[in-house]
Protein backbone atom coordinates (compact mmCIF):
# COMPACT_ATOMS: atom_id res chain seq x y z
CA UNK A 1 131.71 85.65 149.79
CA UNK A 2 134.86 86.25 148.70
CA UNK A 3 135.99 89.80 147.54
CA UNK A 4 136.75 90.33 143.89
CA UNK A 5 139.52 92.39 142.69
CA UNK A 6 139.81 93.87 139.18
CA UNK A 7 143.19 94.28 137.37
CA UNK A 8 144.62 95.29 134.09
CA UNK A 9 148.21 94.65 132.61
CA UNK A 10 149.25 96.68 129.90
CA UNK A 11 151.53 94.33 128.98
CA UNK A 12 155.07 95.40 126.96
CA UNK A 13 155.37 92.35 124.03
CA UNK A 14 158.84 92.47 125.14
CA UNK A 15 160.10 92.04 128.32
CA UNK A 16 162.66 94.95 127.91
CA UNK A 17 160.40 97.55 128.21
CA UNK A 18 157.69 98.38 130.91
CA UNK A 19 154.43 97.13 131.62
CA UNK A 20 151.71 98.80 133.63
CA UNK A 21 149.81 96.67 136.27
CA UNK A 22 146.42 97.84 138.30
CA UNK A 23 144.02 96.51 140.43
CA UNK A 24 141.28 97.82 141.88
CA UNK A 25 138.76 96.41 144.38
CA UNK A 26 135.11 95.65 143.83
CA UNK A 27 134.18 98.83 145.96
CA UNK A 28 135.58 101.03 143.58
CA UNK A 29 139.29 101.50 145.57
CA UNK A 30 142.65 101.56 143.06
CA UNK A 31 144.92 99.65 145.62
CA UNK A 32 147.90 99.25 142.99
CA UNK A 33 148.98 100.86 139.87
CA UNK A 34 152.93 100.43 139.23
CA UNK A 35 155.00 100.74 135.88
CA UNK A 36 158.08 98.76 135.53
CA UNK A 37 160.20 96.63 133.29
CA UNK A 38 158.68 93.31 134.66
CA UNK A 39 159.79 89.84 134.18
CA UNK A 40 157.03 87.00 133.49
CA UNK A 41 157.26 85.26 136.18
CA UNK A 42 157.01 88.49 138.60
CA UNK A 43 154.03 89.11 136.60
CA UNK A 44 152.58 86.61 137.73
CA UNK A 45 153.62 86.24 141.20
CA UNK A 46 151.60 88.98 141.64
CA UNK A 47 148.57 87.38 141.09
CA UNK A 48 149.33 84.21 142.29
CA UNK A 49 151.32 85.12 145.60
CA UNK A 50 150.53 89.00 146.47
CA UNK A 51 148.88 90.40 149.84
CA UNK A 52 146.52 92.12 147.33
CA UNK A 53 145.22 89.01 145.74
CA UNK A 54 145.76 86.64 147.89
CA UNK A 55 142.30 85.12 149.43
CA UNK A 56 140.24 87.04 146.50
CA UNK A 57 138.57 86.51 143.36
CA UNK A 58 140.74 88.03 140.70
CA UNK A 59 139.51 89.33 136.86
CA UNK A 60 142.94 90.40 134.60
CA UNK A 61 142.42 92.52 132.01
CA UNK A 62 145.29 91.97 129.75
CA UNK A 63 146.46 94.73 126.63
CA UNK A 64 147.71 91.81 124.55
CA UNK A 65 147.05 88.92 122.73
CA UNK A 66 146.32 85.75 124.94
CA UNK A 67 145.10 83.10 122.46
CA UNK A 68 146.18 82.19 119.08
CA UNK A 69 144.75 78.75 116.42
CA UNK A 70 147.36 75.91 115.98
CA UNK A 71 148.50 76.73 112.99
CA UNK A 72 151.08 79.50 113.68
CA UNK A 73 150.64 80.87 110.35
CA UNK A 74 147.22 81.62 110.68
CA UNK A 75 145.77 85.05 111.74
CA UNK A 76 143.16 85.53 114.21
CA UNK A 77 139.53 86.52 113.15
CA UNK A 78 139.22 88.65 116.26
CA UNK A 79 140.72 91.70 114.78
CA UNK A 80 138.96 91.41 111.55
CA UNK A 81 135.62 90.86 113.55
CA UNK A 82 136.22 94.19 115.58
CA UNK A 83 136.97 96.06 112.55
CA UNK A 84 133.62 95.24 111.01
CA UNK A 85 131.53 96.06 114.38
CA UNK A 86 130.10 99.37 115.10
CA UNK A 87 131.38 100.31 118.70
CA UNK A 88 129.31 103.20 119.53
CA UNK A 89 129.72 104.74 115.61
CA UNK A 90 133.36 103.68 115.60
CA UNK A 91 135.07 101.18 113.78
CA UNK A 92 138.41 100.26 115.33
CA UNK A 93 141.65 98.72 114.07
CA UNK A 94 143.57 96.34 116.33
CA UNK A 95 146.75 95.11 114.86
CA UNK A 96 146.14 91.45 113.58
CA UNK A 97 148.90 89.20 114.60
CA UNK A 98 149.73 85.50 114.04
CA UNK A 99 151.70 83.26 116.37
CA UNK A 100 154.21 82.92 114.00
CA UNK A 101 154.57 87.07 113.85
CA UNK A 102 154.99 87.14 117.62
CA UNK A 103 157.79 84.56 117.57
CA UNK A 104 159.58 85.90 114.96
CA UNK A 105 159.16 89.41 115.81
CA UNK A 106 159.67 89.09 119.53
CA UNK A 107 161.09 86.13 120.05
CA UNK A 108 157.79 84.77 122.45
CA UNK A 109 154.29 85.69 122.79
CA UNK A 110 154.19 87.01 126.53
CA UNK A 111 150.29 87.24 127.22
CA UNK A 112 149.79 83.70 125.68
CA UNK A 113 152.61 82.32 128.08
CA UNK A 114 151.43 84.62 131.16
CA UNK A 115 147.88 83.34 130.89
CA UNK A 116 148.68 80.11 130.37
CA UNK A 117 150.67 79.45 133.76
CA UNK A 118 148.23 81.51 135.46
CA UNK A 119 145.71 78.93 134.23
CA UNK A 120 147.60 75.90 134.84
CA UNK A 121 148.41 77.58 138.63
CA UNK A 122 145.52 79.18 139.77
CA UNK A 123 142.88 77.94 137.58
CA UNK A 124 142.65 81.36 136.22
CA UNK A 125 139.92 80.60 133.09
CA UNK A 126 139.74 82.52 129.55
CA UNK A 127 135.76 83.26 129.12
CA UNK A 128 133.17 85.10 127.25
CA UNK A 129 130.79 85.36 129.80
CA UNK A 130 133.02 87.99 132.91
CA UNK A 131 132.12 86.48 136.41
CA UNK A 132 131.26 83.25 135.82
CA UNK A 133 134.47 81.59 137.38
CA UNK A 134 136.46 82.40 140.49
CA UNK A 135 139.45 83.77 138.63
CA UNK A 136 138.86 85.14 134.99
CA UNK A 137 141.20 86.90 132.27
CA UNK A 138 140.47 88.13 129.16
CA UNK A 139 142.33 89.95 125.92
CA UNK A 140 141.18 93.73 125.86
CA UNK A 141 142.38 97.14 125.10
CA UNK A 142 142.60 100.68 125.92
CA UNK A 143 141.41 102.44 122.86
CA UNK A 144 138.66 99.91 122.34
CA UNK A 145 138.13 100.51 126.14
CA UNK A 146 137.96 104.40 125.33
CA UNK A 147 135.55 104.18 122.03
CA UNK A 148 133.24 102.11 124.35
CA UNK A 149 133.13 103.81 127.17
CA UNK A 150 133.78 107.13 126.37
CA UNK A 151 132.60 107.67 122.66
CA UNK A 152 131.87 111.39 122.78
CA UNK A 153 136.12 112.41 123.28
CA UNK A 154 137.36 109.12 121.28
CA UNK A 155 140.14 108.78 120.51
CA UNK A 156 140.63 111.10 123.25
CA UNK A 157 144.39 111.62 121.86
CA UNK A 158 146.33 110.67 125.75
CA UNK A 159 148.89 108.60 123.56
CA UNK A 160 152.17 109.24 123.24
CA UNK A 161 151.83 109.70 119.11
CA UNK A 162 153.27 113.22 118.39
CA UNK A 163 154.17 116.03 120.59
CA UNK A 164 154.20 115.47 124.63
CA UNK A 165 152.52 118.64 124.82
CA UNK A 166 149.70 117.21 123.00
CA UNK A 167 149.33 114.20 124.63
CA UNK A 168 149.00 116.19 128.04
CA UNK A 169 145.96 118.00 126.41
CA UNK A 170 144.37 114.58 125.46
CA UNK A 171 145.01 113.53 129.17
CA UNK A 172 143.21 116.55 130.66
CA UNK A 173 140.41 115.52 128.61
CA UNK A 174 140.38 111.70 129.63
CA UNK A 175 141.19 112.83 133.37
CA UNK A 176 138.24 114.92 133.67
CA UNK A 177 135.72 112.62 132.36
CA UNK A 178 137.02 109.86 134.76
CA UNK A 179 137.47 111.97 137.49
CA UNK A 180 133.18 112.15 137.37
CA UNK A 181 133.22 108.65 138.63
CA UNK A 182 135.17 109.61 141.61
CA UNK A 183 132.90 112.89 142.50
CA UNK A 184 130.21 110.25 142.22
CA UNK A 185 132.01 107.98 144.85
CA UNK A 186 132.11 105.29 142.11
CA UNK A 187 135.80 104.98 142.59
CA UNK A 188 138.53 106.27 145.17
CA UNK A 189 142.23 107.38 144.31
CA UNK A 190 142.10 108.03 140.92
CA UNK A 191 143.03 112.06 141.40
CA UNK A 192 145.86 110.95 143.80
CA UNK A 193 146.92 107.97 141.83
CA UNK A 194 146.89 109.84 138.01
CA UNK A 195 147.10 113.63 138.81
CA UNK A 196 147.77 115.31 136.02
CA UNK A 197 151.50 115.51 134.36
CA UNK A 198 153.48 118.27 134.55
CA UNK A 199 154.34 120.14 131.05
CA UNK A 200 157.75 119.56 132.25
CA UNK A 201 157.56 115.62 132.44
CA UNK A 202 160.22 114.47 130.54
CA UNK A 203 158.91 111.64 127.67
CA UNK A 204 160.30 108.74 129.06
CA UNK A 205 158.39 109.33 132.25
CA UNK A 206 154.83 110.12 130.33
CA UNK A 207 155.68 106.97 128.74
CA UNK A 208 155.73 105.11 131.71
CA UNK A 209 152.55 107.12 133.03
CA UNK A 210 150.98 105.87 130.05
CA UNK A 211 150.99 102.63 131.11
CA UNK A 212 149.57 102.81 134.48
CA UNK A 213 146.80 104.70 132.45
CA UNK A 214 146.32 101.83 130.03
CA UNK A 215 146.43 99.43 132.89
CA UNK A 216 143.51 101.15 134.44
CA UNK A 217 141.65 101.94 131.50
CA UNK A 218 141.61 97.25 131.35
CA UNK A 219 140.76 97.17 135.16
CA UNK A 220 138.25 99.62 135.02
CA UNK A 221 136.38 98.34 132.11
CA UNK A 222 135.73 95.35 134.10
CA UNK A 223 134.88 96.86 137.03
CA UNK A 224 132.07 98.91 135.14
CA UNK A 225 130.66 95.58 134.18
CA UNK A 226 130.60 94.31 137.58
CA UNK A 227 128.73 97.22 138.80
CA UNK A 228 126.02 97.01 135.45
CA UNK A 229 127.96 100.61 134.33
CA UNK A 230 128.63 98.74 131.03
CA UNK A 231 127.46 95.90 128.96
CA UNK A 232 130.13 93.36 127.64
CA UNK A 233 131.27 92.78 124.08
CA UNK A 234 133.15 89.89 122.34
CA UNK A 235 134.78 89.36 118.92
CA UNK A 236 136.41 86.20 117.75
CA UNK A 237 135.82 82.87 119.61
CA UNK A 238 138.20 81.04 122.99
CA UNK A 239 140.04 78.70 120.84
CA UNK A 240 141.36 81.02 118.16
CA UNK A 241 141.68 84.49 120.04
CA UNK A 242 138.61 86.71 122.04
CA UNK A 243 139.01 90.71 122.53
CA UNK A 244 136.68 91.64 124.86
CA UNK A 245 135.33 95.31 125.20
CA UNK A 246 132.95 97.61 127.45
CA UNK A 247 130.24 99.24 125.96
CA UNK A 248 128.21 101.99 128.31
């Protein structure tokens, strides 16, 4: 049987600015986690010619939108879907986009186009059932990964919103309540891999640890539902735009 590895992208909309990538194995191991201003197609060289992924089973977790309808102009239900559900007494706002938005606002629509040659190259399939093909990737994200995972510290307040300071305090918070799943021997290199930042981290660089966060927060979220640590939600449908989230 071939091994399975679990990734996340928290993918910039733009390909000026970073993106965090992840992967973990299926016993729990972070083997990558990398922020840099990455070009498509390097995106996806890593997951379609990588010594990591090579040979495996590979599930993306992706922090943008993958699938849009036809019509450019329209909006996608998933947002408005997510907004109605109760995630663990939360109701979450994801910012509803069009194809036509993406376009005009950044010129492309990078997790449509990055899924799509994965598809057409590896056979990578979008689903709403995880583990059901040999190479999966779905739409998710990090605060919907947070509210389902880890309800009681939601929003948990990591984010780069306000003061650095502050964001270093939400961290501490996040970190410890991860690091449990290491002391458990759930997962391995988390400490080592996401230490906590310094006070004297300079923005740009929390801003880049952010992302590798982010990226993990998508690869672990399907890593819990491989191991029956979470349950699996959808909202919207495959043809006009699927979020998927964990729910413990």
């Amino acid at each position: 049987m071939e091994e399975k590895i679990f990734a996340g992208i928290d993918l910039a909309w733009t390909s000026n600015n970073e993106t965090g990538i992840c992967m973990i194995n299926e016993h729990g191991e972070i083997l990558f986690s990398h922020s840099e201003v990455y070009s498509n197609a390097e995106i996806c060289k890593v997951f379609l010619d990588s010594d990591i992924t090579c040979g495996k089973n590979v599930y993306i977790g992706i922090d943008a939108p993958l699938i849009f309808p036809e019509d450019v102009k329209e909006y996608r239900t998933a947002e408005r879907e997510l907004k109605r559900a109760d995630i663990n007494g939360f109701h979450l706002s994801s910012f509803q986009v069009s194809k036509e938005y993406m376009l005009k606002t950044y010129r492309e629509s990078r997790g449509e186009d990055i899924s799509r040659y994965l598809a057409e190259n590896k056979k990578y399939n979008y689903t709403d059932k995880l583990f059901t093909h040999s190479h999966e990737v779905v739409e998710t994200f990090p605060t919907g990964i947070t509210a389902g995972i880890f309800p009681e510290i939601f929003p948990a307040g990591y984010k780069l919103k306000g003061k650095k300071a502050d964001s270093i305090k939400g961290y501490d918070i996040l970190y410890k309540k991860i690091k449990v799943f290491e002391e458990k021997k759930i997962i391995n290199g988390f400490t080592e891999n996401f230490k906590l930042p310094e006070d004297d981290m300079k923005r740009k660089e929390y801003k880049s640890f952010e992302d590798r966060i982010d990226a993990f927060l998508c690869a672990f979220a399907l890593f819990l539902v491989h191991k029956n640590l979470a349950s699996e939600l959808y909202f919207g449908n495959k043809e006009k735009g699927l979020i998927f989230l964990p729910l413990k």
